[in-house]
PDB file of N, CA and C in Angstrom:
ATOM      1  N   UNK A   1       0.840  -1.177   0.000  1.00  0.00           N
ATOM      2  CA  UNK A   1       0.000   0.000   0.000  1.00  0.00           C
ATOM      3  C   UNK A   1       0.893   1.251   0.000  1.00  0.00           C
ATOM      4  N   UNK A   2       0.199   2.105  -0.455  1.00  0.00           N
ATOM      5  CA  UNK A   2       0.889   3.875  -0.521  1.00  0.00           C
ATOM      6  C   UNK A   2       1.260   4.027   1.045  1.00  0.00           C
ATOM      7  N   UNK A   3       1.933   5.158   1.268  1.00  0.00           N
ATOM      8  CA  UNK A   3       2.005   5.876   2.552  1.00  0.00           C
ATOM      9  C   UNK A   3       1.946   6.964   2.230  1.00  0.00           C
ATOM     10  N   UNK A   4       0.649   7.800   2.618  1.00  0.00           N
ATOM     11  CA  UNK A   4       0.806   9.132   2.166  1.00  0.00           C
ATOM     12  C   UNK A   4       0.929   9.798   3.714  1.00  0.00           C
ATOM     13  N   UNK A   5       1.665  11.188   3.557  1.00  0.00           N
ATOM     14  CA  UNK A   5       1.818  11.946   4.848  1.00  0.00           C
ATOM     15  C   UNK A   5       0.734  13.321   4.958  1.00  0.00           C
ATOM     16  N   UNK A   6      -0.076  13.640   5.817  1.00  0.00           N
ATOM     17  CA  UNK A   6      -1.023  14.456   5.878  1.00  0.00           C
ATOM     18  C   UNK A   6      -0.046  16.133   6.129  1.00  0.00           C
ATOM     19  N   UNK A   7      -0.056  17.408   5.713  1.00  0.00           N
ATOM     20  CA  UNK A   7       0.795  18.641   5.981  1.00  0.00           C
ATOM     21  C   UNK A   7       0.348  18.208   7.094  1.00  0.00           C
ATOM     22  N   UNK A   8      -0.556  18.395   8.260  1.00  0.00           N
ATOM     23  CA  UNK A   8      -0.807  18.284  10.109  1.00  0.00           C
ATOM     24  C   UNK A   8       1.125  17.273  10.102  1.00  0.00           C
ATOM     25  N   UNK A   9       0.927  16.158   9.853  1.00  0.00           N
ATOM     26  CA  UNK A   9       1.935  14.786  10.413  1.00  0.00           C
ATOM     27  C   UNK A   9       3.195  15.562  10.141  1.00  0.00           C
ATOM     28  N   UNK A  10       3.348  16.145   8.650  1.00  0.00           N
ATOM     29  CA  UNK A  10       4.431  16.851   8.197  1.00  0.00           C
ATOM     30  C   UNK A  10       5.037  17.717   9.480  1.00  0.00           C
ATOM     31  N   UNK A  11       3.997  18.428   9.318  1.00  0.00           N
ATOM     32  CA  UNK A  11       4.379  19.759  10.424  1.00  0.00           C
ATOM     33  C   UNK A  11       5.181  19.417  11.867  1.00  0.00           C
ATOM     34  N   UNK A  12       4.039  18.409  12.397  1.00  0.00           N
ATOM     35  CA  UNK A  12       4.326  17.801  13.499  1.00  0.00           C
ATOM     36  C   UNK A  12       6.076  16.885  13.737  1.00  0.00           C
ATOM     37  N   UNK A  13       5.816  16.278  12.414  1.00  0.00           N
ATOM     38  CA  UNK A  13       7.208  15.667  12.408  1.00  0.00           C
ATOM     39  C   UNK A  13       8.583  16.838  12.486  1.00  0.00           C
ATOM     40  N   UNK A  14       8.700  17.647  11.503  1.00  0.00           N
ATOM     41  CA  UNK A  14       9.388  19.153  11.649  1.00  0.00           C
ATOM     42  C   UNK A  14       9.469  20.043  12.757  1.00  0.00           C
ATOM     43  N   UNK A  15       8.419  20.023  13.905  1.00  0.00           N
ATOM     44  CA  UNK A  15       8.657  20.788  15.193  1.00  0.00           C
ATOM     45  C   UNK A  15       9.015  19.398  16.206  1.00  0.00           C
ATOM     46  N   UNK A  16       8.860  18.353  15.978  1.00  0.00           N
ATOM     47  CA  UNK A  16       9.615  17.250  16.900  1.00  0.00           C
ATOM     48  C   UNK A  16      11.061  17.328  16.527  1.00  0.00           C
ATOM     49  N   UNK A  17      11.418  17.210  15.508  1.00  0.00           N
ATOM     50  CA  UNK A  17      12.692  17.300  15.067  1.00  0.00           C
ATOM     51  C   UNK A  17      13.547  18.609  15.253  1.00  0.00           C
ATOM     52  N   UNK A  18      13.019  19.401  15.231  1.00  0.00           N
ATOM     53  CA  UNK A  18      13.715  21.024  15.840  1.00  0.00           C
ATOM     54  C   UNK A  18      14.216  20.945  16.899  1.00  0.00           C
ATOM     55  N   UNK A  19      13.352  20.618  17.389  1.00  0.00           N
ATOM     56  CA  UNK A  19      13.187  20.405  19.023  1.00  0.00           C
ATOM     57  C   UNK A  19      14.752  19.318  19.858  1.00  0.00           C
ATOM     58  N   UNK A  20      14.509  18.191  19.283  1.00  0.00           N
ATOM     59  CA  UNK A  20      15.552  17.529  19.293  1.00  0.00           C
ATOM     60  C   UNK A  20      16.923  17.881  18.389  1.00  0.00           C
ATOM     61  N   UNK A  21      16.955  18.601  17.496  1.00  0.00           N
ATOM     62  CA  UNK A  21      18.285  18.951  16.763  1.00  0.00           C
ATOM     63  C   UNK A  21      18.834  20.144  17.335  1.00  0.00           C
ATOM     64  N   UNK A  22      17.573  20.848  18.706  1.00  0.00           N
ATOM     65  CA  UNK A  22      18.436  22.191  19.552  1.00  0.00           C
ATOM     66  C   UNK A  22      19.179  21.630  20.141  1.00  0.00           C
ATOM     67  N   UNK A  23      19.142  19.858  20.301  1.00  0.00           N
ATOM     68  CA  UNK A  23      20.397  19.329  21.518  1.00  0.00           C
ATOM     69  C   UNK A  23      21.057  18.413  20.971  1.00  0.00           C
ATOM     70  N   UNK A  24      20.726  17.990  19.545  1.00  0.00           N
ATOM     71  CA  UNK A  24      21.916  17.375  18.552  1.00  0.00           C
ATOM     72  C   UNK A  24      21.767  17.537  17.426  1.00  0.00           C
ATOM     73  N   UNK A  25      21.997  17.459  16.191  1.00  0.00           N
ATOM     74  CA  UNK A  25      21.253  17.903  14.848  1.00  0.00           C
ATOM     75  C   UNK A  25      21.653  16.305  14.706  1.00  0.00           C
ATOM     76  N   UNK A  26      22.695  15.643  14.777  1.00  0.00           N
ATOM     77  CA  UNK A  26      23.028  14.215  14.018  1.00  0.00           C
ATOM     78  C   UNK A  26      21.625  13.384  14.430  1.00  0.00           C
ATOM     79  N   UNK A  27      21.146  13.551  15.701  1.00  0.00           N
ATOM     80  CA  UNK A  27      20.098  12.778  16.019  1.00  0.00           C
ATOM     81  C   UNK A  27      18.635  13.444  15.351  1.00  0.00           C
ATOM     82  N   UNK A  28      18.588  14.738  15.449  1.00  0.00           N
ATOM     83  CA  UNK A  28      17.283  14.917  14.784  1.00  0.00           C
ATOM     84  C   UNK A  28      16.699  13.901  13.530  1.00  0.00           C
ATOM     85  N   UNK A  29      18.423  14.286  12.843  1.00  0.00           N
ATOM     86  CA  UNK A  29      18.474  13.884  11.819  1.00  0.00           C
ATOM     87  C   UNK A  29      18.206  12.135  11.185  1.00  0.00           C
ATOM     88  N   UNK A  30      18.856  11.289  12.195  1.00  0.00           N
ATOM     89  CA  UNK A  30      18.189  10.012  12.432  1.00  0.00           C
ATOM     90  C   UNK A  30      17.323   9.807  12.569  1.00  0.00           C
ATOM     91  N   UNK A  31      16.578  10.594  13.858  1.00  0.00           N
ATOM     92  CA  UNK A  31      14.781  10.322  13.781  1.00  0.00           C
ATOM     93  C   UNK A  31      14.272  10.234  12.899  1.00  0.00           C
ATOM     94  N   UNK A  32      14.555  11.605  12.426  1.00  0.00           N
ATOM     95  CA  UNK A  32      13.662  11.505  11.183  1.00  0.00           C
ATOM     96  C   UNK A  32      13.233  10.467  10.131  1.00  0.00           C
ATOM     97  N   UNK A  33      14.623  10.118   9.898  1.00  0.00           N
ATOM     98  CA  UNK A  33      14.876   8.928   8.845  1.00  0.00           C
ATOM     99  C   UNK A  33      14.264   8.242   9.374  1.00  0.00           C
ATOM    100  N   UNK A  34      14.550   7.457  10.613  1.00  0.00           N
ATOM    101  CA  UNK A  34      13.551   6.352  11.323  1.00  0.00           C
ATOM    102  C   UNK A  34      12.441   6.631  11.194  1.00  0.00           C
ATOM    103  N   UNK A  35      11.562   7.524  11.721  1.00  0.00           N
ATOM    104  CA  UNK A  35      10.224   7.860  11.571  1.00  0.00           C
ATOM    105  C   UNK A  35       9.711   7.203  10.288  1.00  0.00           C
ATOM    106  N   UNK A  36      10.522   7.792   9.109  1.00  0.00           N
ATOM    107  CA  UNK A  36      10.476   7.734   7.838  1.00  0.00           C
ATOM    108  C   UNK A  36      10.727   6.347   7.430  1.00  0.00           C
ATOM    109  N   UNK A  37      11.626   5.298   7.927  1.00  0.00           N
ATOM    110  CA  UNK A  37      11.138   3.961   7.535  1.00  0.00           C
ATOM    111  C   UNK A  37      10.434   3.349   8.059  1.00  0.00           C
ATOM    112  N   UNK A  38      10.148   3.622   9.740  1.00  0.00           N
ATOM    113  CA  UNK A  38       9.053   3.089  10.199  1.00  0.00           C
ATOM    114  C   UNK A  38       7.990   3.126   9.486  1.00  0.00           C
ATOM    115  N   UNK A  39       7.291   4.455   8.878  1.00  0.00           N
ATOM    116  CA  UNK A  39       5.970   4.889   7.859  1.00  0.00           C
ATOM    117  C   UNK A  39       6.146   3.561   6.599  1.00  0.00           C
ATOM    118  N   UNK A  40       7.076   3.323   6.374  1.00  0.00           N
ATOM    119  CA  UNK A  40       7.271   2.892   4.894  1.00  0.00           C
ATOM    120  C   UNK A  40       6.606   1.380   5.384  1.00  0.00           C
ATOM    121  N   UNK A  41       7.161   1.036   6.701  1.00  0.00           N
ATOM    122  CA  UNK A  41       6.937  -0.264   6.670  1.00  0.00           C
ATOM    123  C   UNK A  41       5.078  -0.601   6.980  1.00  0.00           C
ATOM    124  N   UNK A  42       4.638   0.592   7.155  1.00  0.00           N
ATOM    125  CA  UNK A  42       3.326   0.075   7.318  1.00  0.00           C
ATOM    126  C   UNK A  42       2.673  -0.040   6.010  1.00  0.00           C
ATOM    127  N   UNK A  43       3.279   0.412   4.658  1.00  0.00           N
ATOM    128  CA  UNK A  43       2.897   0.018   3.313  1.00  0.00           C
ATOM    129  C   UNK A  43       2.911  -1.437   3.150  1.00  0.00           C
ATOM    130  N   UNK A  44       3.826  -2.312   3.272  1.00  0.00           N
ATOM    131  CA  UNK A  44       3.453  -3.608   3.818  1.00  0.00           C
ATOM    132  C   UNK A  44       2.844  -4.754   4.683  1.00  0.00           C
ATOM    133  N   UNK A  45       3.118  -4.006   6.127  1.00  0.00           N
ATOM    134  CA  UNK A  45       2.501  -4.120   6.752  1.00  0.00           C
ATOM    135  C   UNK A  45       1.353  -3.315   7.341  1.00  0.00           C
ATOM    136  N   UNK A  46       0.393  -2.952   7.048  1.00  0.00           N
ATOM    137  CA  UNK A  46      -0.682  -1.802   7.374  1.00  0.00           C
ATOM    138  C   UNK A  46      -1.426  -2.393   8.845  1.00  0.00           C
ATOM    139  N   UNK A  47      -1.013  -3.492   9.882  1.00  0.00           N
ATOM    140  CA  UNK A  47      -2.162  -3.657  10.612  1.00  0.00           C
ATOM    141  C   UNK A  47      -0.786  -4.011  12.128  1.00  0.00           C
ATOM    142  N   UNK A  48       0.432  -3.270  11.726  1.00  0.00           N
ATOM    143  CA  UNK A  48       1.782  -4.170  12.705  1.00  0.00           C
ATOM    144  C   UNK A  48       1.436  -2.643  13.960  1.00  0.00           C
ATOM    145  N   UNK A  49       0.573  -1.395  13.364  1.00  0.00           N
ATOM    146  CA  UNK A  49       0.188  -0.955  14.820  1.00  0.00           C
ATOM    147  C   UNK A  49      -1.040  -1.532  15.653  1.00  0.00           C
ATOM    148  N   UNK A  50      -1.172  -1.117  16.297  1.00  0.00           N
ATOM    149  CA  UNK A  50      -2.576  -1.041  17.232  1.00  0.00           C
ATOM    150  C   UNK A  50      -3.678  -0.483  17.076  1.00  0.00           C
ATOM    151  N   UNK A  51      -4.648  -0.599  17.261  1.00  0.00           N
ATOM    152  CA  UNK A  51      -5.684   0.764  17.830  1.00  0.00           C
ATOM    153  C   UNK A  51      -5.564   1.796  18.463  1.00  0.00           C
ATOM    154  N   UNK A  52      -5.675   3.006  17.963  1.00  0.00           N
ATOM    155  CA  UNK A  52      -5.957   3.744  18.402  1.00  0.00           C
ATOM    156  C   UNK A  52      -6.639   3.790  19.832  1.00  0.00           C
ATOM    157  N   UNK A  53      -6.274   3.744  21.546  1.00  0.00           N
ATOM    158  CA  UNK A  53      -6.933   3.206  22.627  1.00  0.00           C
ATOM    159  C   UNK A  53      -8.253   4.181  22.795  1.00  0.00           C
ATOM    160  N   UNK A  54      -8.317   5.768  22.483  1.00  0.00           N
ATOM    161  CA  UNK A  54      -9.056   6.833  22.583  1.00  0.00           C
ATOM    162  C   UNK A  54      -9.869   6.480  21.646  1.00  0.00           C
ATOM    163  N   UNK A  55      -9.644   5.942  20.146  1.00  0.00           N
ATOM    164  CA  UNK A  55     -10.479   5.826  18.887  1.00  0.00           C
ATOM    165  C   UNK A  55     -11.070   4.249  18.701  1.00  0.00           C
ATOM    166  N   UNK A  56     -11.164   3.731  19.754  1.00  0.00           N
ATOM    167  CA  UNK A  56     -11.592   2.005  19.640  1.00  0.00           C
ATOM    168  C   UNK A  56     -12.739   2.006  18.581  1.00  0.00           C
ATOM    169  N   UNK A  57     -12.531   0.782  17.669  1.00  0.00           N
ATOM    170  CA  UNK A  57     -13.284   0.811  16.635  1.00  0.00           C
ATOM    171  C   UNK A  57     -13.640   1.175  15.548  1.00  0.00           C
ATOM    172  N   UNK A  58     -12.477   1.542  15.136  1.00  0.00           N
ATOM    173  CA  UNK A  58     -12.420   2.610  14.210  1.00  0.00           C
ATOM    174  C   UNK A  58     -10.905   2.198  13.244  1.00  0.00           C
ATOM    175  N   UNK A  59     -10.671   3.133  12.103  1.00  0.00           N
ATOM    176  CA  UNK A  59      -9.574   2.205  11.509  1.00  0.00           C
ATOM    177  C   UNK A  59      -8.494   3.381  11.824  1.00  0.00           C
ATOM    178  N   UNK A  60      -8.286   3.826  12.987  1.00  0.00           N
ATOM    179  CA  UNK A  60      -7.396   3.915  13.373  1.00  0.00           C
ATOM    180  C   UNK A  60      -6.339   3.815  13.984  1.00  0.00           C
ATOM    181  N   UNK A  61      -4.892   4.273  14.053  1.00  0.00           N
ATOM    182  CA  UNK A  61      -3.968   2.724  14.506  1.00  0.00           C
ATOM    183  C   UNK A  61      -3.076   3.643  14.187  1.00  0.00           C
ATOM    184  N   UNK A  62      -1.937   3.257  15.460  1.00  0.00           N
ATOM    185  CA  UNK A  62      -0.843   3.851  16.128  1.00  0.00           C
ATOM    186  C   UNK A  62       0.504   2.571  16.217  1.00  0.00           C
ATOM    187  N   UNK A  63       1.427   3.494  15.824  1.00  0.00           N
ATOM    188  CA  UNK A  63       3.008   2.898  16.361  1.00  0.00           C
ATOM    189  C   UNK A  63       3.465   3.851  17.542  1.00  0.00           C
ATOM    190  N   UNK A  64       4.120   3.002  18.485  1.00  0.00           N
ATOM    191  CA  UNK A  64       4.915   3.313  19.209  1.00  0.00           C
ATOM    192  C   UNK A  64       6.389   3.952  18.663  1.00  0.00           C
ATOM    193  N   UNK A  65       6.947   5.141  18.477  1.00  0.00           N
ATOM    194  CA  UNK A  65       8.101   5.314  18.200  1.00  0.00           C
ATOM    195  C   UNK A  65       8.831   6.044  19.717  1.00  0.00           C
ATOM    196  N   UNK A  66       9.648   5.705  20.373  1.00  0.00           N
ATOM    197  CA  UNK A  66      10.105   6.025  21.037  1.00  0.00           C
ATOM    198  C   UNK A  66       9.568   6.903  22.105  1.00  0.00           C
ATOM    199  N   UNK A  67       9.402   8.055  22.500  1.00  0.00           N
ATOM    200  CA  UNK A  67       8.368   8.904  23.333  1.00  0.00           C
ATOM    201  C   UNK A  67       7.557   9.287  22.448  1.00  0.00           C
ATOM    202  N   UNK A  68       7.001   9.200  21.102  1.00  0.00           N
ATOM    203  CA  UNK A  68       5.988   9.815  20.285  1.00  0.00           C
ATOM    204  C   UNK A  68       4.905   7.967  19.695  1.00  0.00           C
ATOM    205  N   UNK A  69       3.667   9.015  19.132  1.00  0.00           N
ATOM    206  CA  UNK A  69       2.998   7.827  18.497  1.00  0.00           C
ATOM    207  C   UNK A  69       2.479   8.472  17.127  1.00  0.00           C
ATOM    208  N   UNK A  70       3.152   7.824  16.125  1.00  0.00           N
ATOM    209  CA  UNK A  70       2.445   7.840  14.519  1.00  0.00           C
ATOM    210  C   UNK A  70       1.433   7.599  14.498  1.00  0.00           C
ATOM    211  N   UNK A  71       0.185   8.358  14.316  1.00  0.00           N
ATOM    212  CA  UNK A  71      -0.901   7.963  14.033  1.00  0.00           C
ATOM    213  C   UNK A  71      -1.210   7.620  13.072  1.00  0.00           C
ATOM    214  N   UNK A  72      -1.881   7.103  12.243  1.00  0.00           N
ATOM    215  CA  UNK A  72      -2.462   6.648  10.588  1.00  0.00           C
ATOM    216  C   UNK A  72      -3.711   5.791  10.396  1.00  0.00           C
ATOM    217  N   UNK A  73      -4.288   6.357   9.351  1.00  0.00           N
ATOM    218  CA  UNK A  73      -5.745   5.333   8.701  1.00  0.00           C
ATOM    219  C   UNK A  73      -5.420   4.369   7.354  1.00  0.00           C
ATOM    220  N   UNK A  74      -6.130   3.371   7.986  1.00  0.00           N
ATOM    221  CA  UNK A  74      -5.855   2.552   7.015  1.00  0.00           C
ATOM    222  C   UNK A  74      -7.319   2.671   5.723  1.00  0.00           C
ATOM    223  N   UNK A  75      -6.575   2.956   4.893  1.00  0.00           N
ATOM    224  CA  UNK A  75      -8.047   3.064   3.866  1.00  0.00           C
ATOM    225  C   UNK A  75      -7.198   2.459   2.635  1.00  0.00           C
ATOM    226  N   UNK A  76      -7.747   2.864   0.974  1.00  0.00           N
ATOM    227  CA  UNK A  76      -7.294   2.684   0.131  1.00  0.00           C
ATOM    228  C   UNK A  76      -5.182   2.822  -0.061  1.00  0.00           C
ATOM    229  N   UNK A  77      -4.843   3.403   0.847  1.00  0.00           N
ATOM    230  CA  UNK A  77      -3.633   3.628   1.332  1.00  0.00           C
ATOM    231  C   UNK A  77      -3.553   4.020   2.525  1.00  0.00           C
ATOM    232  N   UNK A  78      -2.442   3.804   2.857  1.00  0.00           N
ATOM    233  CA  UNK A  78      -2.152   4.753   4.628  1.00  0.00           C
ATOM    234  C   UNK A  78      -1.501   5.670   4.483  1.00  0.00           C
ATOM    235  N   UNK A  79      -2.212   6.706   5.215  1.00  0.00           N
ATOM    236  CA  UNK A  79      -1.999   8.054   5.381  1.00  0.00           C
ATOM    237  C   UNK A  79      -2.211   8.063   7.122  1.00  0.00           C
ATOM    238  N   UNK A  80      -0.736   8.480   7.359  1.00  0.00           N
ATOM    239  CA  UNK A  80       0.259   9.099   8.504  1.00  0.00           C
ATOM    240  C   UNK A  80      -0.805  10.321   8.727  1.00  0.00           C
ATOM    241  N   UNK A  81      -1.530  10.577   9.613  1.00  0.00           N
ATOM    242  CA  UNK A  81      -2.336  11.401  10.342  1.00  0.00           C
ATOM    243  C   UNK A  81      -1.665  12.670  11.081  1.00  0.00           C
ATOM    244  N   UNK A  82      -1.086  12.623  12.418  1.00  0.00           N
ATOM    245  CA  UNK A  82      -0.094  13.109  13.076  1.00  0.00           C
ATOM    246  C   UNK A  82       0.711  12.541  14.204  1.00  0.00           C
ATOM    247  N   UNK A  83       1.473  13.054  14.279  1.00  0.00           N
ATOM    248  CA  UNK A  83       2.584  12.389  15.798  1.00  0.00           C
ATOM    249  C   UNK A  83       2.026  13.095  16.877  1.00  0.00           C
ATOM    250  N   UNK A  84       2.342  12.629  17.981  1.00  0.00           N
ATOM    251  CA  UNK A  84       1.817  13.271  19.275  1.00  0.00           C
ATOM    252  C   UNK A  84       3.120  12.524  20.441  1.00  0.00           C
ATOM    253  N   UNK A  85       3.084  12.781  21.183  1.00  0.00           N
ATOM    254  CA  UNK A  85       4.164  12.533  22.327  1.00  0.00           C
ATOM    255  C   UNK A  85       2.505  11.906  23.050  1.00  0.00           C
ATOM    256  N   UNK A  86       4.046  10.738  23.772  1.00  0.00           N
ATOM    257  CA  UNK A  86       3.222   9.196  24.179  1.00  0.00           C
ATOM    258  C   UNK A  86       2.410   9.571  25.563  1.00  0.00           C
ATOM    259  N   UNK A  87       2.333  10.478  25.992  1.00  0.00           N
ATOM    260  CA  UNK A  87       2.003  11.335  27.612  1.00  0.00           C
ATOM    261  C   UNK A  87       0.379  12.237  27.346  1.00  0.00           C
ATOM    262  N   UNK A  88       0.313  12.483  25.681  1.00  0.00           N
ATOM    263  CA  UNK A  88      -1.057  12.839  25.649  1.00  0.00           C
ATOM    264  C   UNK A  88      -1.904  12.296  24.488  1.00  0.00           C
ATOM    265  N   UNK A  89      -3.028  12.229  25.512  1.00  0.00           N
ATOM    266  CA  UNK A  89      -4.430  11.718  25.285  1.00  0.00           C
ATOM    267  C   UNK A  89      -4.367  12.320  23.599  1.00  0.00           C
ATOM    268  N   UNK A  90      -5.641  11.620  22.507  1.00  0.00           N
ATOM    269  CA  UNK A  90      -6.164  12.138  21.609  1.00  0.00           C
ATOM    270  C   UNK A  90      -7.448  11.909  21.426  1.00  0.00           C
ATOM    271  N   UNK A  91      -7.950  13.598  20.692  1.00  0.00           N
ATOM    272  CA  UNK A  91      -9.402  13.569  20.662  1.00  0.00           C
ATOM    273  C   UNK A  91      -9.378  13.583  19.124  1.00  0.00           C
ATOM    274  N   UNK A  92     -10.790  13.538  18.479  1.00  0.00           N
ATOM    275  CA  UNK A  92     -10.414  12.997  16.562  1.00  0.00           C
ATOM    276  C   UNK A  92      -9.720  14.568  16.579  1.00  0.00           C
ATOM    277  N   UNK A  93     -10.500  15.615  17.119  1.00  0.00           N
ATOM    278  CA  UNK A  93     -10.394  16.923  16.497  1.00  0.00           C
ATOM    279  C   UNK A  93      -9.079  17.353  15.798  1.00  0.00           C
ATOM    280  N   UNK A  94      -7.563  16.296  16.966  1.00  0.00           N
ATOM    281  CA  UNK A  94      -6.268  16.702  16.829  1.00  0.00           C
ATOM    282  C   UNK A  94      -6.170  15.918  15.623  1.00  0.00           C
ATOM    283  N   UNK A  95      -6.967  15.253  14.988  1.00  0.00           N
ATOM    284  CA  UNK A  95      -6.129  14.610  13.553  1.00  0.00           C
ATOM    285  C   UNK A  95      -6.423  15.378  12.128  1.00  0.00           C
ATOM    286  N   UNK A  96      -6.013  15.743  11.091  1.00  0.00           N
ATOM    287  CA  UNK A  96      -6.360  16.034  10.225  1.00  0.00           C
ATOM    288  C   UNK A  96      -6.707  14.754   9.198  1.00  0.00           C
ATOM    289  N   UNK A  97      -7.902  14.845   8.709  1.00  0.00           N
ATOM    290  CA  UNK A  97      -8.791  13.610   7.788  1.00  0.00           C
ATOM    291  C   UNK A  97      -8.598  13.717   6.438  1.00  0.00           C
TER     292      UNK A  97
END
């Protein structure tokens, strides 16, 4: 399947990474990439996250990446929703559709 990235996930991914490259740039810079093959691998695998625990029932579905969670829908392709840090809750409002 595709992986498409939503501008919200974009954005989000770009102020996580700032954030972390004010206290190393080599590591921002890894995340990123990681982030970025993690996404890829859900084109193959589209179902290796979870549920969404806030969105039960629904085709939404989360990876664990380190202190953050990739959000994404699985539809005709997956499309990467947004990241959020693993400490807060989500309501739909924070996702862009």
């Amino acid at each position: 399947m595709k992986v498409i990235w939503s501008p919200l996930a974009l954005e989000k991914l770009e102020v996580i990474a700032e954030y972390i490259a004010s206290d190393k740039s080599s590591a921002a810079e890894k995340w990123v990439n990681d982030v970025f093959d993690l996404a890829e691998l859900l084109g193959s695998q589209p179902k290796m996250g979870r549920e969404v625990p806030e969105l039960l029932g629904s085709n939404y579905r989360e990876v664990i990446f380190g202190s953050y969670r990739i959000i994404y829908k699985i539809e005709k392709e997956i499309k990467i929703l947004t990241l959020r840090n693993c400490r807060q809750l989500l309501v739909i409002d924070n996702v862009e559709l």
